[in-house]
C-alpha atoms as a PDB file:
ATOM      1  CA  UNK A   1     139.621  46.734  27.421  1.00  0.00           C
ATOM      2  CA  UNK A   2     141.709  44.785  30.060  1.00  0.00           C
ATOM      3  CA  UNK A   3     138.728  45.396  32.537  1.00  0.00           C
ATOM      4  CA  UNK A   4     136.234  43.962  30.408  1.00  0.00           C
ATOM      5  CA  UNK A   5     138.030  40.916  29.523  1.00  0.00           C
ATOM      6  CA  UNK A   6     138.251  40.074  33.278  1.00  0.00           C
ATOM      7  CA  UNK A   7     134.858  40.698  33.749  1.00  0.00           C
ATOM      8  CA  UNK A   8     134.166  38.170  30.830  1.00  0.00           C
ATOM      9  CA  UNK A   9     136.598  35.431  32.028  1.00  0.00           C
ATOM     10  CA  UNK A  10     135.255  35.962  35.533  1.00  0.00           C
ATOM     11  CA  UNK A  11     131.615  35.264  34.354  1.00  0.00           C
ATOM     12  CA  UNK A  12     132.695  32.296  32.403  1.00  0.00           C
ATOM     13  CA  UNK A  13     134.702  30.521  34.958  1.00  0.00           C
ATOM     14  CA  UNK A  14     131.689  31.115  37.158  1.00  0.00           C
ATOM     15  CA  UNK A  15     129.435  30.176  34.696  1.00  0.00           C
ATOM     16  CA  UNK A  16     131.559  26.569  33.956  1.00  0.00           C
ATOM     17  CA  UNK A  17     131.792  26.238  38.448  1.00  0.00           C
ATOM     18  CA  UNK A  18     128.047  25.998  38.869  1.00  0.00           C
ATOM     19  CA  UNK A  19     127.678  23.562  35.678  1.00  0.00           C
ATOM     20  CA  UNK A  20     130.359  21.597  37.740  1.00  0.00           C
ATOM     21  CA  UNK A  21     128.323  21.056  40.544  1.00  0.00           C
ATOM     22  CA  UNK A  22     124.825  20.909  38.976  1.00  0.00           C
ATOM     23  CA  UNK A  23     126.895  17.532  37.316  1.00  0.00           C
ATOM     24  CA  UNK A  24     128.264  16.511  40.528  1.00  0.00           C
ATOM     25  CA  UNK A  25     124.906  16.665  42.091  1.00  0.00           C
ATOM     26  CA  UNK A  26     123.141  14.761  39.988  1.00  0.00           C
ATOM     27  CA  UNK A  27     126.154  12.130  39.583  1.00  0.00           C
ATOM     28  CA  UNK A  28     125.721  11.868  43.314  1.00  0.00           C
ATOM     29  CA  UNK A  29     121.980  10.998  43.199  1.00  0.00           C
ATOM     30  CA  UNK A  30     122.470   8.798  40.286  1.00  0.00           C
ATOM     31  CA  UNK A  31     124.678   7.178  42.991  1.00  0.00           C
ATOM     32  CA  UNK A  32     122.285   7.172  45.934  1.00  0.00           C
ATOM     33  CA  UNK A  33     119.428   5.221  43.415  1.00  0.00           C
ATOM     34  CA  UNK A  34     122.208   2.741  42.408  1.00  0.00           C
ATOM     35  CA  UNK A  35     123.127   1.951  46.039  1.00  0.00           C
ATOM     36  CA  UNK A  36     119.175   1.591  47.154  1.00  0.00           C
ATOM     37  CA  UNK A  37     118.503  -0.793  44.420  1.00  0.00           C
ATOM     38  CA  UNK A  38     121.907  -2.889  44.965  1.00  0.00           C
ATOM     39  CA  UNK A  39     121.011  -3.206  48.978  1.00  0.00           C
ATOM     40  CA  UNK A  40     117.087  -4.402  47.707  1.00  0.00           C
ATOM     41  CA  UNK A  41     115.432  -1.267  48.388  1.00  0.00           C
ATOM     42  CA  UNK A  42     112.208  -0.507  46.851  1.00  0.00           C
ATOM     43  CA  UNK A  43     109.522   2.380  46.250  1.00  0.00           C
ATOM     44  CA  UNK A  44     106.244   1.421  46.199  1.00  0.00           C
ATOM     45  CA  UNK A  45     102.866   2.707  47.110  1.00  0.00           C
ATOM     46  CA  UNK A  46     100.615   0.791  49.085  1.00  0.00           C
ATOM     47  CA  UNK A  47      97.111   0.409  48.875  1.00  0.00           C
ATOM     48  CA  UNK A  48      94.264   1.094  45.650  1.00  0.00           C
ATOM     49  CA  UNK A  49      95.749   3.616  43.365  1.00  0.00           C
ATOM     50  CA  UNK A  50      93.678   6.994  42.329  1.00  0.00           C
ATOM     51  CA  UNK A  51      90.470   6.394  40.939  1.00  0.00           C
ATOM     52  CA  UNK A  52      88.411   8.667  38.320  1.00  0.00           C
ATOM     53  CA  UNK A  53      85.253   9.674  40.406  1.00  0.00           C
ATOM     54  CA  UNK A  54      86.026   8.379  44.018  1.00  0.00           C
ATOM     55  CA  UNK A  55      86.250   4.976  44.962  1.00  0.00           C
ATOM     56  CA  UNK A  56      82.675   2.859  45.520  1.00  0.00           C
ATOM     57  CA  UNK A  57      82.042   2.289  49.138  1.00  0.00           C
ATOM     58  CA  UNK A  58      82.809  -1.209  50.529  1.00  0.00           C
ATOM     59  CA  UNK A  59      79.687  -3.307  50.264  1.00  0.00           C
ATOM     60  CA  UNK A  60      78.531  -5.736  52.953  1.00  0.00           C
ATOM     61  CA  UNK A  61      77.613  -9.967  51.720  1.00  0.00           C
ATOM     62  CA  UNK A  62      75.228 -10.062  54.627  1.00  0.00           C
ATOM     63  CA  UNK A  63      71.855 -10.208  53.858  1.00  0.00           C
ATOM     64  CA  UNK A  64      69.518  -7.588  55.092  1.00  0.00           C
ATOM     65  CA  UNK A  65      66.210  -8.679  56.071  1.00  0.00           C
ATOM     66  CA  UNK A  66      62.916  -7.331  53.848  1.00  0.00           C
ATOM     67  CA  UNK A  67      60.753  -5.454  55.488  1.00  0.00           C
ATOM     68  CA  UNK A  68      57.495  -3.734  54.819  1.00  0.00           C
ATOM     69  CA  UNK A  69      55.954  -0.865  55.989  1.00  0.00           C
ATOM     70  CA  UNK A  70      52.316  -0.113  55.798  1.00  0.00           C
ATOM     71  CA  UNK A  71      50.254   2.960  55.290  1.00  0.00           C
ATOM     72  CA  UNK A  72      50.465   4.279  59.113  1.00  0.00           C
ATOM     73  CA  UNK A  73      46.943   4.760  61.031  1.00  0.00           C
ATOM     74  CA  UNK A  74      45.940   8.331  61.998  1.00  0.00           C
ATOM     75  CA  UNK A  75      44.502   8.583  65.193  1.00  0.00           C
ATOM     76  CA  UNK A  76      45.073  12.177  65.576  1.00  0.00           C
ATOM     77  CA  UNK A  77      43.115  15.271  64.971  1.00  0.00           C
ATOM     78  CA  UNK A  78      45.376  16.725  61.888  1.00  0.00           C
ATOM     79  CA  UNK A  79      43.848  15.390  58.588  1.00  0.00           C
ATOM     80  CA  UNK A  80      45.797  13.673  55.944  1.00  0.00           C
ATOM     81  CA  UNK A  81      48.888  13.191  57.809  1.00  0.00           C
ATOM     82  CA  UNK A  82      49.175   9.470  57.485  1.00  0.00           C
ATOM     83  CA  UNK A  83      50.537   9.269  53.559  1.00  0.00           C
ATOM     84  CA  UNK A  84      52.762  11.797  54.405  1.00  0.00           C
ATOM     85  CA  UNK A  85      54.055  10.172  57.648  1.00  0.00           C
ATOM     86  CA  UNK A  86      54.293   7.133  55.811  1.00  0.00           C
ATOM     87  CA  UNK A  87      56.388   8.254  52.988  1.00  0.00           C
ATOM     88  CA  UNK A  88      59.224   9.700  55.552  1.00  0.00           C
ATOM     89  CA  UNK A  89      59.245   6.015  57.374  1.00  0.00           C
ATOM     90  CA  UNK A  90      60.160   3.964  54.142  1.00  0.00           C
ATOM     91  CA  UNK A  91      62.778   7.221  53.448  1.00  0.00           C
ATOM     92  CA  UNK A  92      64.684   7.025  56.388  1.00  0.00           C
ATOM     93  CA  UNK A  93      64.149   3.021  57.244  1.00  0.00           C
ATOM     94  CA  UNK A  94      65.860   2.719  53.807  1.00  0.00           C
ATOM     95  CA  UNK A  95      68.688   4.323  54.346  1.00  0.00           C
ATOM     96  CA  UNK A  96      68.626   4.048  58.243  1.00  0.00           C
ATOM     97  CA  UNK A  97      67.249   1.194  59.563  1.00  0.00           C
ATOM     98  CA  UNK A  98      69.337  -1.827  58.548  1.00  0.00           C
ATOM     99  CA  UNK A  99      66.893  -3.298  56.455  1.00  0.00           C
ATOM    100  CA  UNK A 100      65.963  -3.722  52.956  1.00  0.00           C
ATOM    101  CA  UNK A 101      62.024  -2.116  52.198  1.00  0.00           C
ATOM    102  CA  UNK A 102      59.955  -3.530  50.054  1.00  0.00           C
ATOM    103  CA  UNK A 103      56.783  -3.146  48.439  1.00  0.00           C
ATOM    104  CA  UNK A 104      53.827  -4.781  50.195  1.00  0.00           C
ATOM    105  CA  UNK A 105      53.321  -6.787  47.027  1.00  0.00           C
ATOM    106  CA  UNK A 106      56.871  -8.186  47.268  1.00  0.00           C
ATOM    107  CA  UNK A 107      58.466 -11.126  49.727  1.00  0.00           C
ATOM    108  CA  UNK A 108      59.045  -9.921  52.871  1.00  0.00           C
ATOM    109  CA  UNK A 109      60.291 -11.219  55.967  1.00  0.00           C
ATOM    110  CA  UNK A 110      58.852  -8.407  58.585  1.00  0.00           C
ATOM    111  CA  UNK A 111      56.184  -6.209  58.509  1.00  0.00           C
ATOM    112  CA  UNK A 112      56.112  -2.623  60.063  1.00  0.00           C
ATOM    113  CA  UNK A 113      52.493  -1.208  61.224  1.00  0.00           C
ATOM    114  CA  UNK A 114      52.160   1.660  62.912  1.00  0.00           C
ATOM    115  CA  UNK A 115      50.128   4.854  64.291  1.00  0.00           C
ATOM    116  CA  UNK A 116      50.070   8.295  64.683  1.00  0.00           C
ATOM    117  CA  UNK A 117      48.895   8.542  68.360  1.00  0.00           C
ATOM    118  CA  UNK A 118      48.566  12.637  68.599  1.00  0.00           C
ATOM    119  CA  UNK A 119      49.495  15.898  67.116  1.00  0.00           C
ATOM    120  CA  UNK A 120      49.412  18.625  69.729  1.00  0.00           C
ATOM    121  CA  UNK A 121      50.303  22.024  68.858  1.00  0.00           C
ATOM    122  CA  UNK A 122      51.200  24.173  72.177  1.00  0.00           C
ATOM    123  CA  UNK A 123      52.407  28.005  73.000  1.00  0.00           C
ATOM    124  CA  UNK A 124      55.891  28.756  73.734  1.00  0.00           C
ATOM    125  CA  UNK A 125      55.982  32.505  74.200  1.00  0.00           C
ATOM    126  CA  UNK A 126      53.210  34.700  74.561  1.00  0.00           C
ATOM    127  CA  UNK A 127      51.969  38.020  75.730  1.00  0.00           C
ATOM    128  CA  UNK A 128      48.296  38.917  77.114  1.00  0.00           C
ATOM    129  CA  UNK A 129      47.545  39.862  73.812  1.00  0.00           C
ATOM    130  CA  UNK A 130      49.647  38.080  71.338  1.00  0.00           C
ATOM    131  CA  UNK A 131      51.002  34.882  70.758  1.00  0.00           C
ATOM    132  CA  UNK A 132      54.933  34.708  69.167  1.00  0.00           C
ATOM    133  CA  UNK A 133      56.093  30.828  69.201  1.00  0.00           C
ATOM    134  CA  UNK A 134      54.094  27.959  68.868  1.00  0.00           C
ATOM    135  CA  UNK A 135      55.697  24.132  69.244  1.00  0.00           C
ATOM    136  CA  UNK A 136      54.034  21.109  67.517  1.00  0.00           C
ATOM    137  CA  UNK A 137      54.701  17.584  69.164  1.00  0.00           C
ATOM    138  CA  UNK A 138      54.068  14.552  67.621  1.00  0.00           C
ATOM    139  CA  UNK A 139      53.720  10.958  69.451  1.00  0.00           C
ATOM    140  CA  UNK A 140      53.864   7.493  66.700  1.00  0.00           C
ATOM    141  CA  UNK A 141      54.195   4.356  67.766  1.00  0.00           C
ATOM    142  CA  UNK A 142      54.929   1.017  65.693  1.00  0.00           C
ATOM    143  CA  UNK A 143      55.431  -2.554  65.572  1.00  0.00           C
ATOM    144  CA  UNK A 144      57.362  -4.686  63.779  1.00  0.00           C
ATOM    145  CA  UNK A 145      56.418  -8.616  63.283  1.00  0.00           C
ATOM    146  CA  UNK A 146      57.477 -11.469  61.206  1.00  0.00           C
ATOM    147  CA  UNK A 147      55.692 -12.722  57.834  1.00  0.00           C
ATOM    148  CA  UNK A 148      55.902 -16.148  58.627  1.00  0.00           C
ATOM    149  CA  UNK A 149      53.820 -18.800  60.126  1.00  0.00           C
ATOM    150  CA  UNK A 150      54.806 -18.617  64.221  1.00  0.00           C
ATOM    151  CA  UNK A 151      56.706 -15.797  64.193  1.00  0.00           C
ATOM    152  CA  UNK A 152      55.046 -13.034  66.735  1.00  0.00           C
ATOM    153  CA  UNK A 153      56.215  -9.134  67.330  1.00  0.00           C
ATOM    154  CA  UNK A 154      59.422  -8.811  67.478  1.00  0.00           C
ATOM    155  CA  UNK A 155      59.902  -5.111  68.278  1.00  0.00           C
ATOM    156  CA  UNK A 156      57.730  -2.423  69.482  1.00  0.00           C
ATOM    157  CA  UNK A 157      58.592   1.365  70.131  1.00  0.00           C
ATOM    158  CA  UNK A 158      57.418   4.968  70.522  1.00  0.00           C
ATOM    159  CA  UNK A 159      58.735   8.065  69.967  1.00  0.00           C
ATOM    160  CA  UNK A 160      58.109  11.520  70.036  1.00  0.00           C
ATOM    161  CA  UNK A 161      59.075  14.115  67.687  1.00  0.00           C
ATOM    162  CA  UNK A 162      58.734  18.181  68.038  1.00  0.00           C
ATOM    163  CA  UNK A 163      59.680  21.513  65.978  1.00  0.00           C
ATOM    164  CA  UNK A 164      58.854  25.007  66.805  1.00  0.00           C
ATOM    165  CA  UNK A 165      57.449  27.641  64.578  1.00  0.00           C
ATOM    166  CA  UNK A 166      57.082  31.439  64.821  1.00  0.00           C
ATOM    167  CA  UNK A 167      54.029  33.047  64.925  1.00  0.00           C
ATOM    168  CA  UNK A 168      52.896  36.109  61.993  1.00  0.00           C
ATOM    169  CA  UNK A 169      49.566  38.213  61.731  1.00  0.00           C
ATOM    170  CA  UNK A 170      48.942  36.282  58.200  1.00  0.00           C
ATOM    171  CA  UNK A 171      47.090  33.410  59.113  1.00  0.00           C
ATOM    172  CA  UNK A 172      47.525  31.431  56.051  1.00  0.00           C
ATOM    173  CA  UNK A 173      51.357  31.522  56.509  1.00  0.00           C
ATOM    174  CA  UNK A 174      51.051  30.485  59.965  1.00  0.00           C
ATOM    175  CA  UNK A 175      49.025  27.730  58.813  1.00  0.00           C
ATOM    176  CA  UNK A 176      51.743  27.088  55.794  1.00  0.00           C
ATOM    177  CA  UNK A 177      54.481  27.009  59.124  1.00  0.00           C
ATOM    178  CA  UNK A 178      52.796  25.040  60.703  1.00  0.00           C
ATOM    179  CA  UNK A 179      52.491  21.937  57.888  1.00  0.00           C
ATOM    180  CA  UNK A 180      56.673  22.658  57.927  1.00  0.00           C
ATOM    181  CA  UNK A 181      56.575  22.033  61.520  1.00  0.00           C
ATOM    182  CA  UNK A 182      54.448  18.594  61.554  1.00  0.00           C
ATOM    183  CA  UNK A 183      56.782  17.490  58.732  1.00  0.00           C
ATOM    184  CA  UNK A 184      59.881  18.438  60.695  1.00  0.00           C
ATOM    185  CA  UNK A 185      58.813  16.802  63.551  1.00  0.00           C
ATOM    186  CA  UNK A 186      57.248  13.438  61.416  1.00  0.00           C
ATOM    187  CA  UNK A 187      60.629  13.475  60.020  1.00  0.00           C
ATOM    188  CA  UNK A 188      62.501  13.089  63.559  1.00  0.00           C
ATOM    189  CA  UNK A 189      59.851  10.629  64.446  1.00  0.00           C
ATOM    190  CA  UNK A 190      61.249   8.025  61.390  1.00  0.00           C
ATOM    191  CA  UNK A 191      64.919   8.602  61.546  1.00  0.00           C
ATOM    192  CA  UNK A 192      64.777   8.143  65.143  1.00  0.00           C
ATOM    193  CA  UNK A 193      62.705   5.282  64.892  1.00  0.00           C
ATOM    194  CA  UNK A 194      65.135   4.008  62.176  1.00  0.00           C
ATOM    195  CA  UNK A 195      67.836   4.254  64.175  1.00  0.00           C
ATOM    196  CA  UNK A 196      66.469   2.013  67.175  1.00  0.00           C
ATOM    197  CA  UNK A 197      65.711  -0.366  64.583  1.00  0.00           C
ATOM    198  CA  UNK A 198      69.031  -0.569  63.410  1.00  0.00           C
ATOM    199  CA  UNK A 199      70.298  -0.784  66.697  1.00  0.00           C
ATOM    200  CA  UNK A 200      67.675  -3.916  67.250  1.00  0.00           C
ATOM    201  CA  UNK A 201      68.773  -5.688  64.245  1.00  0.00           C
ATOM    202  CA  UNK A 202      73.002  -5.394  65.095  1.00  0.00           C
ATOM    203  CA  UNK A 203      71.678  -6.585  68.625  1.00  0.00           C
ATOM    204  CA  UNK A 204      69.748  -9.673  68.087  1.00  0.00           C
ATOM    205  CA  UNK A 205      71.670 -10.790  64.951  1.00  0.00           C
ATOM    206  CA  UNK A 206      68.368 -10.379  62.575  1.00  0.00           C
ATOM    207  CA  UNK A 207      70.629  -9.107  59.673  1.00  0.00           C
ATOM    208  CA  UNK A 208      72.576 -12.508  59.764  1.00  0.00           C
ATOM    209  CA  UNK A 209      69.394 -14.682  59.927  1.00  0.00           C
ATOM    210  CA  UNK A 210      67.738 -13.386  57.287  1.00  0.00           C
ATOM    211  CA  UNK A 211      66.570 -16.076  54.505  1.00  0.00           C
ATOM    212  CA  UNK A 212      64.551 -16.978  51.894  1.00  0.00           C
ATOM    213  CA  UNK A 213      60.844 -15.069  52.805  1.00  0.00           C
ATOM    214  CA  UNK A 214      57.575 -16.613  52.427  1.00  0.00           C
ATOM    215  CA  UNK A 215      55.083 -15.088  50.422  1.00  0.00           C
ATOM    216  CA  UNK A 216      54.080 -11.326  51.383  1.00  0.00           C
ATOM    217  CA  UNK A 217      51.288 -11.147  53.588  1.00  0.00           C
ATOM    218  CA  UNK A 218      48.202  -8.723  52.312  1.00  0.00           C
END
């Protein structure tokens, strides 16, 4: 019995030491706070707080210049590329370019024309008897000029875009791989060409001297 009532009163002084000093501890950070705030101390964060969703992306006040771009000219031997090509240039030149597009119905103050110069489809790796890779290149060039009254071209380029494809013994799939090919390599045309354009505009200052447009051309 003697044993077990040491054990007890061991456990409870124990017990009351570590209350002690969970106390003391927090009596000594209650102090710590106490002394920050008296010598001016202060916790803060800095900067926009947490937002539900992400915070929106700066925008800029500078006005981007309208610009449109017209159905593109095919000069090459591949039929009913020209919609298509199109289509990719006002994708990428409005996200990539710089400038605002716009319908050719609407105000604008420049005007992109352009043409699809050639579509040549060569052989990468062959044998005597077979044919494995095939490359399609395609060559566009454009122009951009001003709606109104004296203004001339302004900017000029051409560019050259190219994808590979594999060949198969199905001919309508390699025809099908093809098509993916002349779209990959349309694609690389515009954002290319977008990003020159963007590069033109920062350069000459045309995104802080756009204005009021005339009326749209037709």
């Amino acid at each position: 019995m003697r044993e077990k009532r040491d054990g007890s009163t061991w456990h409870h002084s124990r017990g009351r030491l570590m209350s002690c000093r969970a106390t003391l501890a927090r009596l000594a950070i209650l102090a710590c706070l106490a002394l920050f705030a008296a010598c001016g101390y202060q916790f803060r964060v800095e900067g926009a707080g947490p937002t539900i969703g992400g915070a929106s992306a700066p925008t800029s006040n500078e006005p981007r210049p309208r610009l449109v771009i017209r159905t593109l000219i095919n000069s090459s031997y591949e039929p009913n590329l020209e919609t298509r090509y199109t289509n990719y240039f006002r994708e990428e030149f409005s996200t990539g370019s710089g400038a605002q597009i716009v319908s050719d119905s609407e105000a604008a103050d420049l005007v992109l024309t352009g043409q699809i110069l050639s579509v040549i489809v060569s052989t990468l790796s062959f044998t005597l008897s077979e044919t494995f890779e095939r490359r399609v290149e395609v060559i566009v060039s454009v122009r951009v000029e001003g709606v109104r009254s004296g203004k001339k071209m302004i900017w000029t380029q051409i560019a050259k875009g190219a994808s590979e494809f594999f060949i198969s013994t199905d001919l309508q799939f390699n025809r099908a791989l093809q098509d993916r090919a002349e779209e990959q390599a349309g694609r690389f045309v515009a954002a290319d060409l977008a990003a020159r354009f963007l590069l033109e505009l920062e350069a000459s200052g045309s995104t802080k001297q756009a204005s009021a447009p005339a009326s749209a051309s037709h």
